[in-house]
C-alpha atoms as a PDB file:
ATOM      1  CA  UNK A   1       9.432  49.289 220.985  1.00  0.00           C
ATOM      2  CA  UNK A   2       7.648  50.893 223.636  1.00  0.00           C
ATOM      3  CA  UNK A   3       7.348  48.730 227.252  1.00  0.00           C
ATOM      4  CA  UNK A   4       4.412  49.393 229.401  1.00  0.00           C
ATOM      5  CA  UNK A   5       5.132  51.104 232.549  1.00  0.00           C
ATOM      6  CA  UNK A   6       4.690  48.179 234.862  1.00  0.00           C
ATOM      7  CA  UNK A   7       7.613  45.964 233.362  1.00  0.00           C
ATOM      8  CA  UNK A   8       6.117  43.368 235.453  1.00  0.00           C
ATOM      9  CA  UNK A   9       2.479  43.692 234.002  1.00  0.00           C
ATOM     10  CA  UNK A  10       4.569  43.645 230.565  1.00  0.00           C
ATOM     11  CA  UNK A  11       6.014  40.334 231.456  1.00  0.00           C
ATOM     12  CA  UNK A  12       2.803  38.904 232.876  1.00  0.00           C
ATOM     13  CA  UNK A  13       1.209  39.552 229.438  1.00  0.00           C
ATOM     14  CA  UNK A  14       3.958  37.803 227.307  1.00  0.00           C
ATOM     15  CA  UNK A  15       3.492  34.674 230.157  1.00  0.00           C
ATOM     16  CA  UNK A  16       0.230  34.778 228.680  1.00  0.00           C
ATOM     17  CA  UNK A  17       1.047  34.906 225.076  1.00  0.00           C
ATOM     18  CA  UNK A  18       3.067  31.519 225.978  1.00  0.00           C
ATOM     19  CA  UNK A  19       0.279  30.015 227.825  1.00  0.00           C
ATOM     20  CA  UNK A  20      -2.044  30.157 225.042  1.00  0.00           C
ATOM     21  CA  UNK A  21       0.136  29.335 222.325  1.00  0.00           C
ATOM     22  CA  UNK A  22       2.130  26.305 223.702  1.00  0.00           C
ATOM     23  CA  UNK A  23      -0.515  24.527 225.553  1.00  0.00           C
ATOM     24  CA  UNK A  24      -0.836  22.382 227.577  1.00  0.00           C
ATOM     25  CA  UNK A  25       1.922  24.072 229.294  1.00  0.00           C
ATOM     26  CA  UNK A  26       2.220  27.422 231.579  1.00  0.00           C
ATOM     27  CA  UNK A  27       4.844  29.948 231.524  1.00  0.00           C
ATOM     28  CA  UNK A  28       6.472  32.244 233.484  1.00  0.00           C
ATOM     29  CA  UNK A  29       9.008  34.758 231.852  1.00  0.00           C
ATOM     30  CA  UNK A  30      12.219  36.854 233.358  1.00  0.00           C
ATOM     31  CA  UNK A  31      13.849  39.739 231.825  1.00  0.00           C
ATOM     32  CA  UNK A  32      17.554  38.846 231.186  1.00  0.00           C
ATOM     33  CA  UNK A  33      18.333  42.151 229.007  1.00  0.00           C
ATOM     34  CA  UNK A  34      21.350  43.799 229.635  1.00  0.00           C
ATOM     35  CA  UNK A  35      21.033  47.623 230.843  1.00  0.00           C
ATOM     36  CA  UNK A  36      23.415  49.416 228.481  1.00  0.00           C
ATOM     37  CA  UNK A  37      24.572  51.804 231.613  1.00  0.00           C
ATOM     38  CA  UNK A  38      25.760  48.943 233.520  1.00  0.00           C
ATOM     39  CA  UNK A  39      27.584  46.912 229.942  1.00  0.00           C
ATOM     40  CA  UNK A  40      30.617  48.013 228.662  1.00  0.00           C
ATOM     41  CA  UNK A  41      29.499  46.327 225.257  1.00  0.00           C
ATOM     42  CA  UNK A  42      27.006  47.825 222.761  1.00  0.00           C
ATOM     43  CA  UNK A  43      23.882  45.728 221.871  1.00  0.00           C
ATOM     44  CA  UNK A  44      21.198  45.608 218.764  1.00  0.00           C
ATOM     45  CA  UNK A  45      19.158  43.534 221.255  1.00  0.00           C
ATOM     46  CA  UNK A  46      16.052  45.373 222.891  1.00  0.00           C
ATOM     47  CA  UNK A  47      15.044  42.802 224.824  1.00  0.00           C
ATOM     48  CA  UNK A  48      15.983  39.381 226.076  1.00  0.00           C
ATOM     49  CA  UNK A  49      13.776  37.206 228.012  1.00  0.00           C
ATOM     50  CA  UNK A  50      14.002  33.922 229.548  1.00  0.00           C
ATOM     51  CA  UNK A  51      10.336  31.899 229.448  1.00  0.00           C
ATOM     52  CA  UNK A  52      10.425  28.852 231.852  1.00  0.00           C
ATOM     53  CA  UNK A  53       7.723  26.387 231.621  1.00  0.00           C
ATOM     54  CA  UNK A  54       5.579  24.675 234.329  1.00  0.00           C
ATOM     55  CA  UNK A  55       3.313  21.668 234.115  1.00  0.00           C
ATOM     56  CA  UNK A  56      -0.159  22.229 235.175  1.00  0.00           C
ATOM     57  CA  UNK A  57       0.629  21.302 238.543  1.00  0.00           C
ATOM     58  CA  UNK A  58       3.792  23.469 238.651  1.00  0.00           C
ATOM     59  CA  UNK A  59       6.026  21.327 238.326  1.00  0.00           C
ATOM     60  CA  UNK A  60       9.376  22.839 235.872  1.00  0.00           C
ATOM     61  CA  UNK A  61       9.994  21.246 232.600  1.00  0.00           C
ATOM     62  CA  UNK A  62      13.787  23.033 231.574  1.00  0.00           C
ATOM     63  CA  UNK A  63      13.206  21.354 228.054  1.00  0.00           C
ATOM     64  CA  UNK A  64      10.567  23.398 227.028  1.00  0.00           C
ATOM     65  CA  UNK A  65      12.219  26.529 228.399  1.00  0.00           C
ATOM     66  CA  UNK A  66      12.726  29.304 225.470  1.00  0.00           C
ATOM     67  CA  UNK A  67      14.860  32.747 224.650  1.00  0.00           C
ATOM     68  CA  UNK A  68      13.304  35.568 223.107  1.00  0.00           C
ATOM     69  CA  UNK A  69      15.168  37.996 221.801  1.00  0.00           C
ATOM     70  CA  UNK A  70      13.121  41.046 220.117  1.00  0.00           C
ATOM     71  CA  UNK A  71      15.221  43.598 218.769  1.00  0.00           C
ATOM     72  CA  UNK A  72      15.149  46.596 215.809  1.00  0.00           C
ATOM     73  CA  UNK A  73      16.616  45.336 212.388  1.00  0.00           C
ATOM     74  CA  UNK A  74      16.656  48.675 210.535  1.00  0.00           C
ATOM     75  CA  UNK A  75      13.019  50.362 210.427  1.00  0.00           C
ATOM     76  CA  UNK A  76      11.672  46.925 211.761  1.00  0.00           C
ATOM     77  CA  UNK A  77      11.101  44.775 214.244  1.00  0.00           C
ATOM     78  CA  UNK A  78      12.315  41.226 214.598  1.00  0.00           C
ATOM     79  CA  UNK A  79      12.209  37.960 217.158  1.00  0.00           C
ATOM     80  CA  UNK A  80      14.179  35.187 217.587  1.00  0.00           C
ATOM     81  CA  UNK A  81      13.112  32.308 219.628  1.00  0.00           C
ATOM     82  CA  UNK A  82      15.343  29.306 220.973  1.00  0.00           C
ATOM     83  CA  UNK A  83      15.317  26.320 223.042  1.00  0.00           C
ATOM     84  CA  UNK A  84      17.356  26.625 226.032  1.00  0.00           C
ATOM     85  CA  UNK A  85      18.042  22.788 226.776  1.00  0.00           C
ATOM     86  CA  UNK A  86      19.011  21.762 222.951  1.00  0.00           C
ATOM     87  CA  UNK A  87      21.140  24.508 221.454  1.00  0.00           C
ATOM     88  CA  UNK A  88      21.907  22.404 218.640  1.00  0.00           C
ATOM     89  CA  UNK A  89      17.549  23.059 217.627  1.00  0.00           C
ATOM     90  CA  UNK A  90      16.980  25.433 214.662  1.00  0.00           C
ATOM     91  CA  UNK A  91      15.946  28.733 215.520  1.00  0.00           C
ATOM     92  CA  UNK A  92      13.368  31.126 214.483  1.00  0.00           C
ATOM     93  CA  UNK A  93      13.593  34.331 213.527  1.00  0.00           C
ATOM     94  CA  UNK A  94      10.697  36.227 212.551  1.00  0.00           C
ATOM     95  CA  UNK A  95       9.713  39.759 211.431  1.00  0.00           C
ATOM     96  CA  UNK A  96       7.376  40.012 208.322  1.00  0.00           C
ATOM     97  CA  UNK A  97       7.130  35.882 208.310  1.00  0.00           C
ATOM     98  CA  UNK A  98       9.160  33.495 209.885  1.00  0.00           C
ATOM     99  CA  UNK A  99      12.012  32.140 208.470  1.00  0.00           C
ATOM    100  CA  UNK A 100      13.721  28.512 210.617  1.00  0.00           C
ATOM    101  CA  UNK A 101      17.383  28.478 210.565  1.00  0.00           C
ATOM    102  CA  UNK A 102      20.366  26.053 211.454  1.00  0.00           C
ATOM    103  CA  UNK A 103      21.680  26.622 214.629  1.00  0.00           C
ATOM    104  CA  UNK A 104      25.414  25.987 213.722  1.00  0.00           C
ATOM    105  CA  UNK A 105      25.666  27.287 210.221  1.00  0.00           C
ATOM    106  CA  UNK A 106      22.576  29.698 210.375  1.00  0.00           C
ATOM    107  CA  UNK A 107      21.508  28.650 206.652  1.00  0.00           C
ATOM    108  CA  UNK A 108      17.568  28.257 206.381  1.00  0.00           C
ATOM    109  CA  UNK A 109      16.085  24.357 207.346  1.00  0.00           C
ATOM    110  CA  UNK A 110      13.105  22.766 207.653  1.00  0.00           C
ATOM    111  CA  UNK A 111      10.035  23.606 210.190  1.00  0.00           C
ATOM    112  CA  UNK A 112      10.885  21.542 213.538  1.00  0.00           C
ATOM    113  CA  UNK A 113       8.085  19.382 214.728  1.00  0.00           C
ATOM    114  CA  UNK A 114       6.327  22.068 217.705  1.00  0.00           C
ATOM    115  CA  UNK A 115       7.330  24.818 215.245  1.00  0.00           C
ATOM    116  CA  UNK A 116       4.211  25.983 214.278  1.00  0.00           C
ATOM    117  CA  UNK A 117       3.152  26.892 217.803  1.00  0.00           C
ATOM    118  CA  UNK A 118       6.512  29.059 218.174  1.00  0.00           C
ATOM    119  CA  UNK A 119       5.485  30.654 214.743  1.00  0.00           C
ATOM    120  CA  UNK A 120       2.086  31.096 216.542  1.00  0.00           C
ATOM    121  CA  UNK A 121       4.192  32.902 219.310  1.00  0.00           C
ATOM    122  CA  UNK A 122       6.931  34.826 217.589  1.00  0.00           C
ATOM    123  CA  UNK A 123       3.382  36.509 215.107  1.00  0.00           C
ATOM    124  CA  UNK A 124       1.565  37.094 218.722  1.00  0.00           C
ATOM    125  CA  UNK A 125       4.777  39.037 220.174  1.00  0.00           C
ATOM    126  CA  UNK A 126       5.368  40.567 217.658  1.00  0.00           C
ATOM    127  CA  UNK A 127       1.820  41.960 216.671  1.00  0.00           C
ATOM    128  CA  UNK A 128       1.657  43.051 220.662  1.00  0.00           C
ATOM    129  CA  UNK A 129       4.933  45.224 220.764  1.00  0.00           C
ATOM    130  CA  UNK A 130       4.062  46.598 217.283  1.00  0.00           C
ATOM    131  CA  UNK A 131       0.521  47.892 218.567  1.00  0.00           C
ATOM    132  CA  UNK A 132       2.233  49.086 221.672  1.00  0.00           C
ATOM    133  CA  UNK A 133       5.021  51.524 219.985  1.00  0.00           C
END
């Protein structure tokens, strides 16, 4: 995965991946990825980012607040995306399609009601730091 140079123009760019698939809402994103010089701990995870939501008039609304996590699985690349405010949500991971699992026991469920916009996201992302590499 190659990030531009301008981490924050990178950022900016996924805001607006999130602003166009989860309308009505806006998004602003931080980088919470762990520098491996400054973790004693070894990581498969590329990149974590926190995406906090807004109302139109700027107002934050935690509950739609999301984790993505991109990161190499082998030769390819994969995303997870979780809700911050209900842990106990299923999660998505997605690399060739997008597969919903369990939060507790990890075992594929059913589609959440939004999910189809995070689907929308997760294929976005993904698609983006593909073409960038």
């Amino acid at each position: 995965m190659h990030i531009p140079d301008s981490s924050n123009d990178f950022l900016i760019e996924v805001a607006k991946s999130c602003d166009y698939c989860l309308k009505p809402w806006r998004y602003s994103v931080i980088d919470n990825s762990i520098c491996p010089e400054n973790s004693s701990e070894s990581t498969n995870i590329d990149l974590t980012l926190k995406v906090e939501c807004r109302d139109q008039e700027g107002r934050r609304i935690p509950e739609h607040d999301l984790e993505v996590e991109v990161y190499r699985s082998g030769d390819d690349l994969s995303i997870t995306l979780s809700w911050l405010s209900f842990p106990e949500q299923p999660i998505l991971w997605h690399g060739k399609h997008s597969v919903w699992m369990d939060s507790s026991t990890g075992k594929r469920c059913q589609i959440p009601e939004g999910g189809a916009s995070l689907e929308a996201l997760a294929r976005r992302l993904r698609t983006s730091f593909l073409i960038e590499e």
